[in-house]
PDB file of N, CA and C in Angstrom:
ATOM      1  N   UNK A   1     -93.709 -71.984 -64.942  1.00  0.00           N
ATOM      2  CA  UNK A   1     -93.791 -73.378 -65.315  1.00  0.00           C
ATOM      3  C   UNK A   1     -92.433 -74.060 -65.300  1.00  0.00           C
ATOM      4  N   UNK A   2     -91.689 -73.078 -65.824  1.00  0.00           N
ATOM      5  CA  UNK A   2     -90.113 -73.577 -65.357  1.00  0.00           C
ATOM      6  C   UNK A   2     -89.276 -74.098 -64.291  1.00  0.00           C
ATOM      7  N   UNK A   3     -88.514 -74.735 -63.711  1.00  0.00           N
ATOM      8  CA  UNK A   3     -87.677 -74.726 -62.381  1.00  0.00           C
ATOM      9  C   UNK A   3     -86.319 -74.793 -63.198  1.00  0.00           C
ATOM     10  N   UNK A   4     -86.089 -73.421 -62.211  1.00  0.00           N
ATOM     11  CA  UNK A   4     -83.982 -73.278 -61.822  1.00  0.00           C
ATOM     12  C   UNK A   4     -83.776 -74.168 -60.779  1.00  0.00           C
ATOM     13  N   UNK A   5     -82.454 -75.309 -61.330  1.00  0.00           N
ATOM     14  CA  UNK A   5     -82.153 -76.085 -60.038  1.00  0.00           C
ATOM     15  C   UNK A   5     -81.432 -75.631 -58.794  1.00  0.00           C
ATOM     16  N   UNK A   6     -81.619 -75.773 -57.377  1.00  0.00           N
ATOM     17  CA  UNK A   6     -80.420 -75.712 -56.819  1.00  0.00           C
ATOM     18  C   UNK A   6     -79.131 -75.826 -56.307  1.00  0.00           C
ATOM     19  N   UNK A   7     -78.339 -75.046 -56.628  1.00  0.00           N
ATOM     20  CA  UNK A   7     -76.919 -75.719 -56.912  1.00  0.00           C
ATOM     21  C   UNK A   7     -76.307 -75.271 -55.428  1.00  0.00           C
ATOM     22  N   UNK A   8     -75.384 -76.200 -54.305  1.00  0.00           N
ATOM     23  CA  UNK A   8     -74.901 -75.517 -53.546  1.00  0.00           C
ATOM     24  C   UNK A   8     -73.022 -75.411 -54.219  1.00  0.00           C
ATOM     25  N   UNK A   9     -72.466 -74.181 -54.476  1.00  0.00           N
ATOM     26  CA  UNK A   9     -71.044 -74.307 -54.905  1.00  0.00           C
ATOM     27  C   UNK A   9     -70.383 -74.096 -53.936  1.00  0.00           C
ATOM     28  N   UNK A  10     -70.182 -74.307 -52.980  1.00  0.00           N
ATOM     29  CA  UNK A  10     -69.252 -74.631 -51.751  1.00  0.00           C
ATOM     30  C   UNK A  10     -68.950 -75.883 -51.253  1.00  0.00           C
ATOM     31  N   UNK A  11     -70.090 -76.565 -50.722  1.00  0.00           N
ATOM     32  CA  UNK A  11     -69.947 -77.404 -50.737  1.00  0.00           C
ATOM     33  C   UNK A  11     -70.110 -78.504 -51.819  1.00  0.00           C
ATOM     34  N   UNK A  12     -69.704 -78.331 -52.868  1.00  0.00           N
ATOM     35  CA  UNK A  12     -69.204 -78.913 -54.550  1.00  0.00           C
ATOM     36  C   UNK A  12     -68.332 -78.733 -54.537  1.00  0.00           C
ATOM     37  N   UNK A  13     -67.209 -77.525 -54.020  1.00  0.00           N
ATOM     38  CA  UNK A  13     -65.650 -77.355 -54.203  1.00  0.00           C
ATOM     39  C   UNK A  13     -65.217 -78.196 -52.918  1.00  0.00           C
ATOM     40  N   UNK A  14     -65.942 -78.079 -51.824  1.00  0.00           N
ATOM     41  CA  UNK A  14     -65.234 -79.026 -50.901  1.00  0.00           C
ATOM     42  C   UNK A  14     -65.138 -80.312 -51.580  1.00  0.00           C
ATOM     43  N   UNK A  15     -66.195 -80.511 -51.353  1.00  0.00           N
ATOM     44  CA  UNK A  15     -66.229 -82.472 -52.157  1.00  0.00           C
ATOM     45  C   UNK A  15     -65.231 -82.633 -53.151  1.00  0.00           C
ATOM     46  N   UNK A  16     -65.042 -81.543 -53.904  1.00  0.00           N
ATOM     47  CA  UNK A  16     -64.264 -82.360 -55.041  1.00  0.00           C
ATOM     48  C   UNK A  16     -62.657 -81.741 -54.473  1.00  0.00           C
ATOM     49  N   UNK A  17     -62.418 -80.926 -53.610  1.00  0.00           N
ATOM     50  CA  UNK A  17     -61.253 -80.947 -52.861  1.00  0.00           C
ATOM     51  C   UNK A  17     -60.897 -81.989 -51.963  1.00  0.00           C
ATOM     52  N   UNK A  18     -61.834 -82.178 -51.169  1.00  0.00           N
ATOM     53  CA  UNK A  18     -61.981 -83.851 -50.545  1.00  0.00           C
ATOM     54  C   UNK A  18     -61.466 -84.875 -51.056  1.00  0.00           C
ATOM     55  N   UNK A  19     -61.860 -85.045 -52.488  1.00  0.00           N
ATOM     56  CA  UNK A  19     -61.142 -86.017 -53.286  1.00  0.00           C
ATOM     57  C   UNK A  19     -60.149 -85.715 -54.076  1.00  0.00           C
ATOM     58  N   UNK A  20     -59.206 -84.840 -53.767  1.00  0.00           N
ATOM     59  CA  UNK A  20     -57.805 -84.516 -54.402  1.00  0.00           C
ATOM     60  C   UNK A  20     -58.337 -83.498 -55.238  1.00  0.00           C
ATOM     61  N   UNK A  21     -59.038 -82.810 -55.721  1.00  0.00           N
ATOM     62  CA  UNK A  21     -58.806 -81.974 -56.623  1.00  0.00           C
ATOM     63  C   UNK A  21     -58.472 -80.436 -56.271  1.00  0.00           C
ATOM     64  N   UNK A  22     -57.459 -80.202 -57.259  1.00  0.00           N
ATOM     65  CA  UNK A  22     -57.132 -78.258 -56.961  1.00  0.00           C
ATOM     66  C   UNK A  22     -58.228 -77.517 -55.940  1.00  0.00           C
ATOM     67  N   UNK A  23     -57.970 -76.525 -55.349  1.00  0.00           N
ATOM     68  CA  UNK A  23     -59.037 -75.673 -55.382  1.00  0.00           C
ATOM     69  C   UNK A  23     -59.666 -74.993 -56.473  1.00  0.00           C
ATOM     70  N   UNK A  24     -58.299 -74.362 -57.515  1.00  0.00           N
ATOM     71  CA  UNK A  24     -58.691 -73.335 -58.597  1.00  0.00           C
ATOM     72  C   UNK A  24     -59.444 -74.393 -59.134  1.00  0.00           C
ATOM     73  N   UNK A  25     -58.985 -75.045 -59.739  1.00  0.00           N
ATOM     74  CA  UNK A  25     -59.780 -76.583 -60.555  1.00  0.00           C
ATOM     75  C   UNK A  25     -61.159 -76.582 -60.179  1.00  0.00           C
ATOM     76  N   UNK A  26     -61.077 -77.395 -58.843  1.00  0.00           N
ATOM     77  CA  UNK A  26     -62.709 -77.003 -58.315  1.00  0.00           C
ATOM     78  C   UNK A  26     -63.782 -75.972 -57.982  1.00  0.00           C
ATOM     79  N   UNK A  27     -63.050 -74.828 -57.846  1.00  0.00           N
ATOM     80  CA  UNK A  27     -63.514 -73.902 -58.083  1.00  0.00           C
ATOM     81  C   UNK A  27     -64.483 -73.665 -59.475  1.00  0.00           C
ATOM     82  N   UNK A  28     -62.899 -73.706 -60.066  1.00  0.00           N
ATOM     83  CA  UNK A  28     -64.016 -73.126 -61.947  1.00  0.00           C
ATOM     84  C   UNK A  28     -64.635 -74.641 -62.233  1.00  0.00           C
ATOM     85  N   UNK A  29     -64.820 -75.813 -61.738  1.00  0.00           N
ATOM     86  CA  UNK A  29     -66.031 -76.412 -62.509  1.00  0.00           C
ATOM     87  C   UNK A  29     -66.665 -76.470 -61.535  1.00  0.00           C
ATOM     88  N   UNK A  30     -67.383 -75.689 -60.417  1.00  0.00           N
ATOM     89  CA  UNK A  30     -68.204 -75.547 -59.556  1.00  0.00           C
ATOM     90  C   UNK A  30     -68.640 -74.255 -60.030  1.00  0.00           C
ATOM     91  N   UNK A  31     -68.344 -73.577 -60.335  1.00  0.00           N
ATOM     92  CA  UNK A  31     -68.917 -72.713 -61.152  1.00  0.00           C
ATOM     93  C   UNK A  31     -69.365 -72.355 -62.552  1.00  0.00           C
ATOM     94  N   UNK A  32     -68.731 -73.528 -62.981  1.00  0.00           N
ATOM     95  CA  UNK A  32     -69.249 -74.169 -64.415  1.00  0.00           C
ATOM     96  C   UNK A  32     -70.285 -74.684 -64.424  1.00  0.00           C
ATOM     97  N   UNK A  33     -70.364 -75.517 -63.540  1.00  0.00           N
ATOM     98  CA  UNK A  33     -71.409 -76.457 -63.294  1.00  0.00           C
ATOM     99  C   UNK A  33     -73.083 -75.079 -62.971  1.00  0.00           C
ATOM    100  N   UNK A  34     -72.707 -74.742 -62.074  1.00  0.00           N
ATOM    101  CA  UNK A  34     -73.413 -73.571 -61.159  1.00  0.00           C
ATOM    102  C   UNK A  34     -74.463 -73.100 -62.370  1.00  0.00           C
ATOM    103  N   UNK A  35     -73.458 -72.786 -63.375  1.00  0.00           N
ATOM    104  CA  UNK A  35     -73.651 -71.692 -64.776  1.00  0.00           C
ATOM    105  C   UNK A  35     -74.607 -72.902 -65.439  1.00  0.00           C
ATOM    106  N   UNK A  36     -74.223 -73.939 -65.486  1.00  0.00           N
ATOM    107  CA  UNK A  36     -74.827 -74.640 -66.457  1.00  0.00           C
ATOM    108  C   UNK A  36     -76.642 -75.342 -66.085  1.00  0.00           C
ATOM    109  N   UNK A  37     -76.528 -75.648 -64.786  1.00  0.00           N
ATOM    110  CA  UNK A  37     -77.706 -75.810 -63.909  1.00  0.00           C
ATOM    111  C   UNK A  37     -79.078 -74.552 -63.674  1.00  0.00           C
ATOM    112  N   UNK A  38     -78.209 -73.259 -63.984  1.00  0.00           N
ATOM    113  CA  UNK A  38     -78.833 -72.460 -63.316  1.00  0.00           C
ATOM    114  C   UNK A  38     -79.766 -71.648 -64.713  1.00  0.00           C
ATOM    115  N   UNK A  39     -79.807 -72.702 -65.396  1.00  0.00           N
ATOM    116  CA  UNK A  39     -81.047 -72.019 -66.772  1.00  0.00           C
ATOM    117  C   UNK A  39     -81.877 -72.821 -66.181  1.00  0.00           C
ATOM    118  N   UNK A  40     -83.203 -72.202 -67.132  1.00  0.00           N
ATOM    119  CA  UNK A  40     -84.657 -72.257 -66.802  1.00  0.00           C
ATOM    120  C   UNK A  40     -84.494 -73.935 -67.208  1.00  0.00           C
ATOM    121  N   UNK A  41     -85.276 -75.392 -66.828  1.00  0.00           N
ATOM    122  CA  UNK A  41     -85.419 -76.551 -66.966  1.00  0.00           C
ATOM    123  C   UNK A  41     -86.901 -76.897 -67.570  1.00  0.00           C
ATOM    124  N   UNK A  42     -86.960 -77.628 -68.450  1.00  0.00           N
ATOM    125  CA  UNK A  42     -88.561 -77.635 -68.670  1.00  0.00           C
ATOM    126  C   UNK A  42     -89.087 -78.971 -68.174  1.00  0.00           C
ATOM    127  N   UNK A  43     -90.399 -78.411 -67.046  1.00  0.00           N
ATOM    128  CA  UNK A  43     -90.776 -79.446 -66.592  1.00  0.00           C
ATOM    129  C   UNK A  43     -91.760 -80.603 -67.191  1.00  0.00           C
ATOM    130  N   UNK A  44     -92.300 -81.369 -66.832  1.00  0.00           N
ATOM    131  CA  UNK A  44     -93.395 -82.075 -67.257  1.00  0.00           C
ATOM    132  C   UNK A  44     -94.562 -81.480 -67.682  1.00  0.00           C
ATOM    133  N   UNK A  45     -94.911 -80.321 -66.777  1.00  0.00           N
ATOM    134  CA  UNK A  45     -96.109 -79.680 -67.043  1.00  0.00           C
ATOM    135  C   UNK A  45     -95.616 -79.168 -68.307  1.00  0.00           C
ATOM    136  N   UNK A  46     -94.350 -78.249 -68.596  1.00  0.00           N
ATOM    137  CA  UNK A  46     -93.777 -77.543 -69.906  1.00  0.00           C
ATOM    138  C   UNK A  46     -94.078 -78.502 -71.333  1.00  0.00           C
ATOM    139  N   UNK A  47     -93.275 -79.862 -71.122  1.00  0.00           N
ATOM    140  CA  UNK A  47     -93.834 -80.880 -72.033  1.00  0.00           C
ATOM    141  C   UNK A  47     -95.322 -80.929 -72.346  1.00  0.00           C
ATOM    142  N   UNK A  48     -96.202 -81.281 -71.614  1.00  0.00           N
ATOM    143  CA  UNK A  48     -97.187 -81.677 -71.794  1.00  0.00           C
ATOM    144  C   UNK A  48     -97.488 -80.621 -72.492  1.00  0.00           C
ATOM    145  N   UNK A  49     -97.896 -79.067 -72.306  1.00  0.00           N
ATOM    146  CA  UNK A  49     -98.445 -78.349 -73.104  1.00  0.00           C
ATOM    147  C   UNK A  49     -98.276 -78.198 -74.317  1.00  0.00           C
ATOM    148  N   UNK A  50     -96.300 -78.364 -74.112  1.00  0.00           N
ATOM    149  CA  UNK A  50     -95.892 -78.199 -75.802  1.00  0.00           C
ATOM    150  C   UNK A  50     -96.734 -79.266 -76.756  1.00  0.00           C
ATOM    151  N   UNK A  51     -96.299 -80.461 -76.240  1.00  0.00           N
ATOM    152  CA  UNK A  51     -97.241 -81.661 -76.596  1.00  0.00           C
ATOM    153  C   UNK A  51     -98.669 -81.180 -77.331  1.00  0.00           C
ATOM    154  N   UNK A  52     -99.252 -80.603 -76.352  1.00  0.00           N
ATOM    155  CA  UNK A  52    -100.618 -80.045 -76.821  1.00  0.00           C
ATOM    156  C   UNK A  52    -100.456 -79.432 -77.928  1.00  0.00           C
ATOM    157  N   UNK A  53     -99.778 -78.602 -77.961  1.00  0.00           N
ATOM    158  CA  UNK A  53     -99.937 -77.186 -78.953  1.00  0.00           C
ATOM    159  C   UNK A  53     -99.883 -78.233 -80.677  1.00  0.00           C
ATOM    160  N   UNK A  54     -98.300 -79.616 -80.377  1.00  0.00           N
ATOM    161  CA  UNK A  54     -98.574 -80.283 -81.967  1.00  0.00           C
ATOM    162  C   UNK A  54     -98.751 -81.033 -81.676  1.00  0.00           C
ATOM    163  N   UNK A  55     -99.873 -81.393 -81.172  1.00  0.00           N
ATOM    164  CA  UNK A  55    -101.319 -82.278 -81.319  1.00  0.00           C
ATOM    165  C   UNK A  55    -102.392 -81.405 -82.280  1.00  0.00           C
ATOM    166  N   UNK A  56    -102.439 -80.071 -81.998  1.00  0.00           N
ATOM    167  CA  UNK A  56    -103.558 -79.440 -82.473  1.00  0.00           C
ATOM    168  C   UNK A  56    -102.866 -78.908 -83.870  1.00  0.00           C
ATOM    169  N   UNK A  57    -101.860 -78.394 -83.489  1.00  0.00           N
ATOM    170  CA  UNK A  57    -101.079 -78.363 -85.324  1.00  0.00           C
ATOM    171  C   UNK A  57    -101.140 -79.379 -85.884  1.00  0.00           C
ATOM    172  N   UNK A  58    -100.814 -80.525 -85.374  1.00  0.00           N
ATOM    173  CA  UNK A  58    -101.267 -81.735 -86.378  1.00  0.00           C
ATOM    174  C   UNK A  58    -102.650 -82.225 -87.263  1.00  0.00           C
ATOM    175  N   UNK A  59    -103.400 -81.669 -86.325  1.00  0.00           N
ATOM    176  CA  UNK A  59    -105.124 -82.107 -86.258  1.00  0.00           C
ATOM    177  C   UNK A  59    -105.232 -81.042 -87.648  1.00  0.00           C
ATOM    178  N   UNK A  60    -104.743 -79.614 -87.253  1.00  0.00           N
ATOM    179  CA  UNK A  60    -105.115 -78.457 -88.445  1.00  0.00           C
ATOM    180  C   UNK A  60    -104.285 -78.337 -89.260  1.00  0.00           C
ATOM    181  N   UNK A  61    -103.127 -79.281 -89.975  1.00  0.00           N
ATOM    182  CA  UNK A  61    -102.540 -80.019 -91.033  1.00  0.00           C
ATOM    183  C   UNK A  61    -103.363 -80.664 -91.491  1.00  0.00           C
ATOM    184  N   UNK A  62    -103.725 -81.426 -90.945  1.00  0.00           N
ATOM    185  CA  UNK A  62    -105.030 -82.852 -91.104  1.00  0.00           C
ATOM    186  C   UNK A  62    -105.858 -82.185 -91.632  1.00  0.00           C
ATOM    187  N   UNK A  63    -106.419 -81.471 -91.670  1.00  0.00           N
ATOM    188  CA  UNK A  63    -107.984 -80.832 -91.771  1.00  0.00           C
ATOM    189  C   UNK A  63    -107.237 -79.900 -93.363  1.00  0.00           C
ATOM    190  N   UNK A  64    -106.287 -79.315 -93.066  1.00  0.00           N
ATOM    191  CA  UNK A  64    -106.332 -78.908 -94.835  1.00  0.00           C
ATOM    192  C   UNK A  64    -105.569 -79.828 -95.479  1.00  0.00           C
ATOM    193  N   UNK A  65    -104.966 -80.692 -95.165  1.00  0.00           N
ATOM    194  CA  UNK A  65    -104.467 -82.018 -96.552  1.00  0.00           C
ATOM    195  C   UNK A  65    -106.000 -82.180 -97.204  1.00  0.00           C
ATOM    196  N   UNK A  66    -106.469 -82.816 -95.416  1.00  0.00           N
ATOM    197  CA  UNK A  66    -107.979 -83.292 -96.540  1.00  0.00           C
ATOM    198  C   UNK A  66    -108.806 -82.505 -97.289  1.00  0.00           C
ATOM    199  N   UNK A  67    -109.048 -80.920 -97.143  1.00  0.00           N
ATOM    200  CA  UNK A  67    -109.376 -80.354 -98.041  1.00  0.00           C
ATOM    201  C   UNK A  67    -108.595 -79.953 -99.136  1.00  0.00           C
ATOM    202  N   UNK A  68    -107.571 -79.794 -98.896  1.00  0.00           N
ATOM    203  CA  UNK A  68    -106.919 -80.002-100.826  1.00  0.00           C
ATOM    204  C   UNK A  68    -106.790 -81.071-101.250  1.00  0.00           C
ATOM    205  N   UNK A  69    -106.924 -82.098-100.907  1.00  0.00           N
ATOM    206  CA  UNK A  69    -107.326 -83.593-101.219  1.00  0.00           C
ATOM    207  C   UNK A  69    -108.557 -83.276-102.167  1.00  0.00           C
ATOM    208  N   UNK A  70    -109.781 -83.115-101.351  1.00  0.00           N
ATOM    209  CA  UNK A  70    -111.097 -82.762-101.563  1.00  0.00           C
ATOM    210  C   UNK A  70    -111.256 -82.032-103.322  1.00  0.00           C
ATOM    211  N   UNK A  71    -110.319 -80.853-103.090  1.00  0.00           N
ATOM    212  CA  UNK A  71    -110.017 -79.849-103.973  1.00  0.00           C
ATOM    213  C   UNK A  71    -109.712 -80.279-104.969  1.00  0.00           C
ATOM    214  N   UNK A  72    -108.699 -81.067-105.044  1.00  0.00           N
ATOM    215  CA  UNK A  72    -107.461 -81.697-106.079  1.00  0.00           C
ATOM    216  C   UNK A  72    -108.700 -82.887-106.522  1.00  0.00           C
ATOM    217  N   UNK A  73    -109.379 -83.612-106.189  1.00  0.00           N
ATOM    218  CA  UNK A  73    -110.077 -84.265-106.907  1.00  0.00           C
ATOM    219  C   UNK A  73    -111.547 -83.890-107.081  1.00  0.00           C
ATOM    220  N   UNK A  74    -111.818 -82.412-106.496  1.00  0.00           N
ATOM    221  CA  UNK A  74    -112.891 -82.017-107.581  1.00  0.00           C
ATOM    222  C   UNK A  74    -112.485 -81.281-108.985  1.00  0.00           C
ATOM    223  N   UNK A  75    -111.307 -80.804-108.731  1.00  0.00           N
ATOM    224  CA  UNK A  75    -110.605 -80.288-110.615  1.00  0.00           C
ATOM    225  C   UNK A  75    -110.465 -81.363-111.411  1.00  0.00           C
ATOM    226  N   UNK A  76    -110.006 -82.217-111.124  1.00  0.00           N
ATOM    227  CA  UNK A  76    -109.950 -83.977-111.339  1.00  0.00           C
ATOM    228  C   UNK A  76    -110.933 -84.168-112.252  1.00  0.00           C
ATOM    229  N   UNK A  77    -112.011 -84.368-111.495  1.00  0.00           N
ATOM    230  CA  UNK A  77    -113.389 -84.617-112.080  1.00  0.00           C
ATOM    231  C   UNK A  77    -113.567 -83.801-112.776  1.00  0.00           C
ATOM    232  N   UNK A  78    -113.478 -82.036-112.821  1.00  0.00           N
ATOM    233  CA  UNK A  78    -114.104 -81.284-113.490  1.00  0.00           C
ATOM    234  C   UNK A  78    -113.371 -81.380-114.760  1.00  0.00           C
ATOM    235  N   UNK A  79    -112.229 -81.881-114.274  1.00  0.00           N
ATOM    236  CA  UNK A  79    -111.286 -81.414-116.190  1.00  0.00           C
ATOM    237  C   UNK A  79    -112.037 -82.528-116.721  1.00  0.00           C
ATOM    238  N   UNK A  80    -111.818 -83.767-116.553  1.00  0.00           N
ATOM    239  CA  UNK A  80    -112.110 -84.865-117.011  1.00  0.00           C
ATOM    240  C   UNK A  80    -113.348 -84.828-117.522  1.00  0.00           C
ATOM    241  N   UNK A  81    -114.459 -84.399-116.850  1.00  0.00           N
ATOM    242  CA  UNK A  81    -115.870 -83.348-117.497  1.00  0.00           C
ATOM    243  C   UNK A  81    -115.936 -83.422-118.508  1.00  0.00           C
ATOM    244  N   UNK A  82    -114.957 -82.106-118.534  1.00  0.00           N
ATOM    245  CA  UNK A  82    -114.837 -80.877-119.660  1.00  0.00           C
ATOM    246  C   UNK A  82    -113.634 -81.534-120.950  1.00  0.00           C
ATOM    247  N   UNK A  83    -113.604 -82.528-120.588  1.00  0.00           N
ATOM    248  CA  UNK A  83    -112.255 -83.039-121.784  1.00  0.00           C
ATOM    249  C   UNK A  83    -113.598 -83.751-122.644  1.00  0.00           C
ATOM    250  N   UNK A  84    -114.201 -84.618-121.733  1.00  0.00           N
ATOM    251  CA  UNK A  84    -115.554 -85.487-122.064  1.00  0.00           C
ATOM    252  C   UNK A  84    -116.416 -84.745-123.050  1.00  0.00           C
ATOM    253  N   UNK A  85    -116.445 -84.082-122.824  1.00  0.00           N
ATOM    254  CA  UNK A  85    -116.978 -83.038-123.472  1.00  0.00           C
ATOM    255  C   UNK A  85    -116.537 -82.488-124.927  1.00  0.00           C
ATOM    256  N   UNK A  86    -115.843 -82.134-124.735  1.00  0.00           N
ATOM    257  CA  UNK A  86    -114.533 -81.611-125.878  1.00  0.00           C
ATOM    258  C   UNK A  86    -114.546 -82.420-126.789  1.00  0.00           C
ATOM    259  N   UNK A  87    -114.252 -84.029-126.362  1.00  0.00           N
ATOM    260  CA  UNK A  87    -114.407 -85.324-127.115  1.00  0.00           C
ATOM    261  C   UNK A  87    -115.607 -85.627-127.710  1.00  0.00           C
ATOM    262  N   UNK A  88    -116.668 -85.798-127.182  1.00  0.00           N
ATOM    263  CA  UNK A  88    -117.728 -85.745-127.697  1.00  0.00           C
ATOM    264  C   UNK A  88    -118.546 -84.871-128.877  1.00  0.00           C
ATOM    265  N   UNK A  89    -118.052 -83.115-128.259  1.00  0.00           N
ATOM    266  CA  UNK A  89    -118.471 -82.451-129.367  1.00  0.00           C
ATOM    267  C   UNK A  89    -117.259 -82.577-130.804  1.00  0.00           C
ATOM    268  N   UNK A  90    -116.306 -82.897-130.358  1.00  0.00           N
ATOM    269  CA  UNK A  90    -115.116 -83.288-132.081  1.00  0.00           C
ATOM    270  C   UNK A  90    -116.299 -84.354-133.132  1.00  0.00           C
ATOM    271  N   UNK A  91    -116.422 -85.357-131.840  1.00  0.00           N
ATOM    272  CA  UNK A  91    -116.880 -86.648-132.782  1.00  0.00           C
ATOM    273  C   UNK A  91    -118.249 -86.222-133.573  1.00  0.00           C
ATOM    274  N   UNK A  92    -118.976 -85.635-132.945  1.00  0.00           N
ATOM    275  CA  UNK A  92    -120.477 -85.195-133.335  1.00  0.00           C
ATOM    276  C   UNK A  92    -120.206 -84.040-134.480  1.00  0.00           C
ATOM    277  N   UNK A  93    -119.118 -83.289-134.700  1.00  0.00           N
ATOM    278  CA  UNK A  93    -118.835 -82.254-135.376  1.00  0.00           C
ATOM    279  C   UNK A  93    -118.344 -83.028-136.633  1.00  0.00           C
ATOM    280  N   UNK A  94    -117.617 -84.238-136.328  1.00  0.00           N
ATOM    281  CA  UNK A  94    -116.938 -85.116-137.655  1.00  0.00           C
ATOM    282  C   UNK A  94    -117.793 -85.681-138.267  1.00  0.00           C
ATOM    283  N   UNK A  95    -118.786 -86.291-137.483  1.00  0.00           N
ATOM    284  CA  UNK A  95    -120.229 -87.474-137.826  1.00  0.00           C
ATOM    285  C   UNK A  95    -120.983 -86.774-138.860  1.00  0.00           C
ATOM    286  N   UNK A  96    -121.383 -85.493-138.097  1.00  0.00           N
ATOM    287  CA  UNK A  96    -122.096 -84.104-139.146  1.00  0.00           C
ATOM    288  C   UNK A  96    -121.412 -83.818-140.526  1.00  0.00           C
ATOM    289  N   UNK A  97    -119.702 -83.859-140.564  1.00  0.00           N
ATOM    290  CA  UNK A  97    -119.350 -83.431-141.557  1.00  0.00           C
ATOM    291  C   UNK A  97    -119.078 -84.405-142.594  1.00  0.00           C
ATOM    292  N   UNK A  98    -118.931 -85.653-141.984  1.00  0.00           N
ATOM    293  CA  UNK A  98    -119.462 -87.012-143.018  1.00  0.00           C
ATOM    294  C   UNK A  98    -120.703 -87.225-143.382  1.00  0.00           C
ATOM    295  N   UNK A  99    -121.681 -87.051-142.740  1.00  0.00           N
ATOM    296  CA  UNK A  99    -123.042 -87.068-143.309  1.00  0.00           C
ATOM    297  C   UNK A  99    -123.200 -86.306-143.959  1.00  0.00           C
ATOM    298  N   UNK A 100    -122.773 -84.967-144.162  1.00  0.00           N
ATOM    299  CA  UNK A 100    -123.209 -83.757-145.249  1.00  0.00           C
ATOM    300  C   UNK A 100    -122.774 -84.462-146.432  1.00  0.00           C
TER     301      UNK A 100
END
């Protein structure tokens, strides 16, 4: 999926000897250059997939926020329940012990 570019380094040291520069000079940044060109490049097709891959990590982020969303406000409700509750049986326990 990758492309290595092609580099010609000969005629890169000419050219830049052509225009006044050293040989040694042109030499080592024609071979600098050479070195630096000659890793793997990622193409469009490379993008696009990566692309893909966090698209779908995104989607399955998405999908558990909203279920601990979901989660987080069914404990919500349930405490709130169970507090309701709690409250209710105090008052009914006090009501009883004033009426006795």
């Amino acid at each position: 999926m990758s492309a290595a570019v092609a580099f010609d380094t000969l005629k890169f040291v000419e050219k830049l000897e052509a225009a006044g520069v050293p040989h040694a000079q042109a030499k080592a940044t024609a071979e600098a250059f050479a070195e630096a060109t000659s890793q793997e490049l990622a193409t469009k097709a490379d993008l696009a997939v990566v692309e893909s891959k966090i698209e779908k990590a995104e989607l399955r982020l998405e999908a558990k926020l909203e279920a601990t969303k979901a989660e987080i406000i069914k404990w919500l409700f349930g405490t709130i329940g169970f507090q309701t509750l709690v409250i209710l049986g105090a008052v009914l326990a006090l009501a009883r012990l004033t009426h006795s």
